[in-house]
PDB file of N, CA and C in Angstrom:
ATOM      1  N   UNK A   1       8.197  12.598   1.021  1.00  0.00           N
ATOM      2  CA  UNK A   1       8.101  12.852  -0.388  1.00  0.00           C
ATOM      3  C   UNK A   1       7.429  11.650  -1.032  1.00  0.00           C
ATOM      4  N   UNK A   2       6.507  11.729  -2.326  1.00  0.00           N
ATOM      5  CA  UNK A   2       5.924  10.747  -2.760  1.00  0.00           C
ATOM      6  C   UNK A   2       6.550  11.059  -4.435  1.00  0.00           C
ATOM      7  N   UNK A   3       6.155   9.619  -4.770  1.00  0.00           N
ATOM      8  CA  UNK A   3       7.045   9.683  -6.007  1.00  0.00           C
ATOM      9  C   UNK A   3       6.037   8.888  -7.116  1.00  0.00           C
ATOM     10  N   UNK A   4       6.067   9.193  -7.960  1.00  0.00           N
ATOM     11  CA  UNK A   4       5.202   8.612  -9.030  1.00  0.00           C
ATOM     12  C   UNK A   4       5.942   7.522  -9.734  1.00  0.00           C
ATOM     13  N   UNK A   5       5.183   6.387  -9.276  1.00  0.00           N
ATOM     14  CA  UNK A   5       6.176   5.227 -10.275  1.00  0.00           C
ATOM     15  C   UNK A   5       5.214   5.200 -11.944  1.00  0.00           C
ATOM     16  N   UNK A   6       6.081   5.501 -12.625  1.00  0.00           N
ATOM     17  CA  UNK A   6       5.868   5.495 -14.386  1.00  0.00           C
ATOM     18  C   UNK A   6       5.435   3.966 -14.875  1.00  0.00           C
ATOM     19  N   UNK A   7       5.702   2.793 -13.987  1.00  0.00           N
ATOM     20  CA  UNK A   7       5.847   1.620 -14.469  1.00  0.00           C
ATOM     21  C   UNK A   7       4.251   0.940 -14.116  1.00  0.00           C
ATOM     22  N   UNK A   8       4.062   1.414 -12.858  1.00  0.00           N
ATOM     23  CA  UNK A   8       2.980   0.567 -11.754  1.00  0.00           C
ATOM     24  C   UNK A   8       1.439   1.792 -11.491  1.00  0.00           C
ATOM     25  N   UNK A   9       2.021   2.967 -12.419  1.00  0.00           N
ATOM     26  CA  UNK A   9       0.953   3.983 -12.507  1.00  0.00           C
ATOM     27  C   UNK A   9       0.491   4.349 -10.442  1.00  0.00           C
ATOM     28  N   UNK A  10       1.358   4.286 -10.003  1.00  0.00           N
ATOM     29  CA  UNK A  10       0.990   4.657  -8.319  1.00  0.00           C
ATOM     30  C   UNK A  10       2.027   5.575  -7.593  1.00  0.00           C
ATOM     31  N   UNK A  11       1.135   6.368  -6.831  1.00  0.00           N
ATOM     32  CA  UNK A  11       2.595   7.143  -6.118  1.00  0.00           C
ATOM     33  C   UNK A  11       2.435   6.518  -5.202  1.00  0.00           C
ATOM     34  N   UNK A  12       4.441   6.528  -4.760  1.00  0.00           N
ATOM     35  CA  UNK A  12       4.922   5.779  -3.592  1.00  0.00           C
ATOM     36  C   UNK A  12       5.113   6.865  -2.643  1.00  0.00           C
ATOM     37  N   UNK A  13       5.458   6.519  -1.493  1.00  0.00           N
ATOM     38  CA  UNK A  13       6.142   7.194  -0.328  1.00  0.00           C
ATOM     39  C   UNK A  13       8.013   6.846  -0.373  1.00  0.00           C
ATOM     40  N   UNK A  14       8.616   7.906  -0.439  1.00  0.00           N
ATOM     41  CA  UNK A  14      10.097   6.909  -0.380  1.00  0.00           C
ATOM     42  C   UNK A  14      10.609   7.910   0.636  1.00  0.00           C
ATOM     43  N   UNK A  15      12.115   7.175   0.502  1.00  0.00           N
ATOM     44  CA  UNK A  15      12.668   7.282   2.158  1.00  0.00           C
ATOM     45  C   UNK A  15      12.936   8.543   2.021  1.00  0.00           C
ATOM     46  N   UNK A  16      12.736   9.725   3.608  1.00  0.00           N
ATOM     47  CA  UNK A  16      13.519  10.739   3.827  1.00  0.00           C
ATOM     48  C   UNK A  16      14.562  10.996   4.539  1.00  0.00           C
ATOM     49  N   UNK A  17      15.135  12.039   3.810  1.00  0.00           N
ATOM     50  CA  UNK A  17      16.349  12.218   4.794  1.00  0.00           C
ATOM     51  C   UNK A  17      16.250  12.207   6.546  1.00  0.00           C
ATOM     52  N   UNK A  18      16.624  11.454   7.584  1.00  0.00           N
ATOM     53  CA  UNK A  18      16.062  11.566   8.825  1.00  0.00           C
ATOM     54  C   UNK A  18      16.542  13.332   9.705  1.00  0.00           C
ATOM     55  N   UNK A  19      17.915  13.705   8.954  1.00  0.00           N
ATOM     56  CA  UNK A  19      18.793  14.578   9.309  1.00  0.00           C
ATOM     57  C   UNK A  19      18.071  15.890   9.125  1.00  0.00           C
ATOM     58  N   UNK A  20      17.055  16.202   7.853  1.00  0.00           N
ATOM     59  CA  UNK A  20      16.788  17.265   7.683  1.00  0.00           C
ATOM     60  C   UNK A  20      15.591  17.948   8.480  1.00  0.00           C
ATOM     61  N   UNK A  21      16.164  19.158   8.651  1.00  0.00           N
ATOM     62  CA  UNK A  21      15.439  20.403   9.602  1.00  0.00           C
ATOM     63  C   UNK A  21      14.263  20.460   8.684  1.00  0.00           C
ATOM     64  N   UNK A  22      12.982  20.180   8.625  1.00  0.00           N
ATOM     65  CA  UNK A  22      12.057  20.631   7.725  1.00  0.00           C
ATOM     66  C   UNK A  22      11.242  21.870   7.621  1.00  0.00           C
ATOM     67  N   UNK A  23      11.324  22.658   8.895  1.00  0.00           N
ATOM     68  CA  UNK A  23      11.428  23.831   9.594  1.00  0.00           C
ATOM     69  C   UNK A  23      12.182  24.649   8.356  1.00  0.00           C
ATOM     70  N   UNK A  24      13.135  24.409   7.799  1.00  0.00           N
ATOM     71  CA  UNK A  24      14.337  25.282   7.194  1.00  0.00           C
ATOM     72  C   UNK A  24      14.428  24.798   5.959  1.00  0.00           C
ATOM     73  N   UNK A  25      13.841  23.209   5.422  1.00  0.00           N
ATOM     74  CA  UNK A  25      14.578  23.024   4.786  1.00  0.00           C
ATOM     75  C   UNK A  25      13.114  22.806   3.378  1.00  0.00           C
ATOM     76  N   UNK A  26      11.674  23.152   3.670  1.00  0.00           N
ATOM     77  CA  UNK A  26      10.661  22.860   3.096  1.00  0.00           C
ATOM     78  C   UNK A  26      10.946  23.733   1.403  1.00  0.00           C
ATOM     79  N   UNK A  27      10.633  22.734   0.631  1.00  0.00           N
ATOM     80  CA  UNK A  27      11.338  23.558  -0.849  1.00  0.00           C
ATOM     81  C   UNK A  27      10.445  24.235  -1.226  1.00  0.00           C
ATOM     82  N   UNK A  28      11.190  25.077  -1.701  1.00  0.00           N
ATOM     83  CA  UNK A  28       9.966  26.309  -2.592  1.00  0.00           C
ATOM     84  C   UNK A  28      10.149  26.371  -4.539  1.00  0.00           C
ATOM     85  N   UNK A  29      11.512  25.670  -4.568  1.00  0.00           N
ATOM     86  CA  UNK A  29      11.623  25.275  -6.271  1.00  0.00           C
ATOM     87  C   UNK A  29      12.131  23.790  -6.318  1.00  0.00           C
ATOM     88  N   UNK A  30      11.362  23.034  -7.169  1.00  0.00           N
ATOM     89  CA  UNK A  30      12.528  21.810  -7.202  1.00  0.00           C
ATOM     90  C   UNK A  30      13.034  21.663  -9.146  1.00  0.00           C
ATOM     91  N   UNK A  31      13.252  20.747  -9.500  1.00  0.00           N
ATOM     92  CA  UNK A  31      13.142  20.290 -10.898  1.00  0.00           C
ATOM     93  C   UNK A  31      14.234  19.128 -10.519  1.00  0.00           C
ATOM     94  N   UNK A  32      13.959  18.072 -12.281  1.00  0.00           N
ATOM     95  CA  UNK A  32      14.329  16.881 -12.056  1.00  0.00           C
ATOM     96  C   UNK A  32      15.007  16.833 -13.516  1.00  0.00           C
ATOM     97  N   UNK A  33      16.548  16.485 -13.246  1.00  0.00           N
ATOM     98  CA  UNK A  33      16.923  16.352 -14.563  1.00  0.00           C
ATOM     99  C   UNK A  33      18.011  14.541 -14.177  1.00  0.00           C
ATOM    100  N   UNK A  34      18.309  14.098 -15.001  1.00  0.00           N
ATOM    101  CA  UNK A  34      19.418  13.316 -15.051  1.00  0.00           C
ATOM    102  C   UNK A  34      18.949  12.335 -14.241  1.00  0.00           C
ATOM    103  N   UNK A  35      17.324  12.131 -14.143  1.00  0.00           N
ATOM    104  CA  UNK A  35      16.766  10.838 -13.190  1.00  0.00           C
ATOM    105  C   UNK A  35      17.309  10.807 -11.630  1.00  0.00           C
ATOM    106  N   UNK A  36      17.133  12.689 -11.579  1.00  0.00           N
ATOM    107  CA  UNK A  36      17.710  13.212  -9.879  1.00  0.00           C
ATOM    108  C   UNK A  36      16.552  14.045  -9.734  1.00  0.00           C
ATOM    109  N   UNK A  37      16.403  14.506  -8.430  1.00  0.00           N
ATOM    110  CA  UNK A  37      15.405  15.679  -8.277  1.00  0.00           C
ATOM    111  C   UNK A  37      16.095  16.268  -7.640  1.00  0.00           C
ATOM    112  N   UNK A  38      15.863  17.678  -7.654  1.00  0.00           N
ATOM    113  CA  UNK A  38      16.828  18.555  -7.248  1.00  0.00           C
ATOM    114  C   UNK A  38      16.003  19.566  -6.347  1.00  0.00           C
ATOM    115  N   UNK A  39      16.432  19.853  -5.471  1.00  0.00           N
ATOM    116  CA  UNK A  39      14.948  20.777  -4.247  1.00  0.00           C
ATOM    117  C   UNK A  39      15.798  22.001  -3.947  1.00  0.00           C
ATOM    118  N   UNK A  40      15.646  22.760  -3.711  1.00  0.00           N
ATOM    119  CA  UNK A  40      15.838  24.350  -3.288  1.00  0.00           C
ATOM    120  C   UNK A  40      15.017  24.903  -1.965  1.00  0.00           C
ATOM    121  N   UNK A  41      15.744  24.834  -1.034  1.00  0.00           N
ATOM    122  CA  UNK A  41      14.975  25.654   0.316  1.00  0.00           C
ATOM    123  C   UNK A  41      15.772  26.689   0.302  1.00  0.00           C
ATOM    124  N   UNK A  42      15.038  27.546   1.257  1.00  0.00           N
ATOM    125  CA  UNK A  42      15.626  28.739   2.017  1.00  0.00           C
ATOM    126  C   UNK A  42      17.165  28.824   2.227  1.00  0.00           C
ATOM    127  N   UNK A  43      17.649  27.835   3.487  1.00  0.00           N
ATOM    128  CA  UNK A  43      18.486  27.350   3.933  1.00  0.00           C
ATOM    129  C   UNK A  43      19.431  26.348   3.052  1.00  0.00           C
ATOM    130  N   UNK A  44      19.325  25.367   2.335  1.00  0.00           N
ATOM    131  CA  UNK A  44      19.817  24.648   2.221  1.00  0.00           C
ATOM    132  C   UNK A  44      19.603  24.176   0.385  1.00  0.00           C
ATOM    133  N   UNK A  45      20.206  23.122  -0.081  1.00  0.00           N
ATOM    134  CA  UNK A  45      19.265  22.092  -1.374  1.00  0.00           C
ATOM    135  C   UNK A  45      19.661  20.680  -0.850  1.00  0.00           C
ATOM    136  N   UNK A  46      18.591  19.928  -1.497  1.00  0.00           N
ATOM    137  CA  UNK A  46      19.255  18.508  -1.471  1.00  0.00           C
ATOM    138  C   UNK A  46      19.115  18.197  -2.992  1.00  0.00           C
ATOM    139  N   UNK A  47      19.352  16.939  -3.130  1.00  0.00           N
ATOM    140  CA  UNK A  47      19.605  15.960  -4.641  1.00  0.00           C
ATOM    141  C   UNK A  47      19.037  14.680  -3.690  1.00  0.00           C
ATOM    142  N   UNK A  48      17.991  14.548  -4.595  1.00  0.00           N
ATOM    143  CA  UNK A  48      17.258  12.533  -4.529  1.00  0.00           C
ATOM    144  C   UNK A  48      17.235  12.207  -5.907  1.00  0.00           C
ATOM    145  N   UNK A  49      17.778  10.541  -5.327  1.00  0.00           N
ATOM    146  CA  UNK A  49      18.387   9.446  -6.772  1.00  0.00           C
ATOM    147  C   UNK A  49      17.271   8.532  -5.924  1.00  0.00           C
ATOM    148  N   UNK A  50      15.986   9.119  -7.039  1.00  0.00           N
ATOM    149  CA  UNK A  50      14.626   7.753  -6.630  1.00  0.00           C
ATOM    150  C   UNK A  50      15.377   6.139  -6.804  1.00  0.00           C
ATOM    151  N   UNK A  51      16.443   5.901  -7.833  1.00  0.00           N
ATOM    152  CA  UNK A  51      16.933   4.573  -8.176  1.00  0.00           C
ATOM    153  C   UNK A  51      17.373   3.974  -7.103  1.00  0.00           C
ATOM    154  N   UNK A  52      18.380   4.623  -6.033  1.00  0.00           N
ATOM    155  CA  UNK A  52      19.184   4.673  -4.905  1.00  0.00           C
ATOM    156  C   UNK A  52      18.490   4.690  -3.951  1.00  0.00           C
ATOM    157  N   UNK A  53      17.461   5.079  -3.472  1.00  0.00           N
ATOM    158  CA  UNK A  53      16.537   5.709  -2.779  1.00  0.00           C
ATOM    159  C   UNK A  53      17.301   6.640  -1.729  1.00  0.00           C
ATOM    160  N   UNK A  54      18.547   7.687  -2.564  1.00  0.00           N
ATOM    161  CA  UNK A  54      19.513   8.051  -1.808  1.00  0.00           C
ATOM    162  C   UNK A  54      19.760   9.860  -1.844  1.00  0.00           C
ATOM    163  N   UNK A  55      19.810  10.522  -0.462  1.00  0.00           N
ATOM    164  CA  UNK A  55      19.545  11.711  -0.742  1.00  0.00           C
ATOM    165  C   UNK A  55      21.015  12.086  -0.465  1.00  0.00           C
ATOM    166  N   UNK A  56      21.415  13.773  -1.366  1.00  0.00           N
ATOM    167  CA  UNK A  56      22.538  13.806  -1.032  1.00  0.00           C
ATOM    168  C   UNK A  56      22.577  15.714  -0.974  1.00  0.00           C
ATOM    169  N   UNK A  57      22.876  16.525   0.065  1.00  0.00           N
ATOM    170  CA  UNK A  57      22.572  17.784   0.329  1.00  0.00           C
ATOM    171  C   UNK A  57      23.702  18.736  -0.598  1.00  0.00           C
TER     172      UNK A  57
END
């Protein structure tokens, strides 16, 4: 996942989950509220806290 830093005008690369099936888990809706992004797959969702650089399913 790449992330747009607002500050430094550049997208980054940040960390992925190592655990996730991407096979199953590739999103087809996301949205970002509360300075979280929120992803929707098939199978599964996760939650990323860009601050944390911390994902949580």
């Amino acid at each position: 996942m790449v992330v747009f830093n607002i500050e430094t005008k550049i997208w980054e690369h940040v960390m992925t989950e190592p655990e996730m099936n991407y096979a199953l888990t590739t999103s087809n809706a996301c949205a970002v509220m509360a300075d979280k992004i929120y992803t929707k797959a098939f199978c599964s969702s996760h939650v990323y806290e860009p601050k944390e650089s911390k994902w949580q399913t």
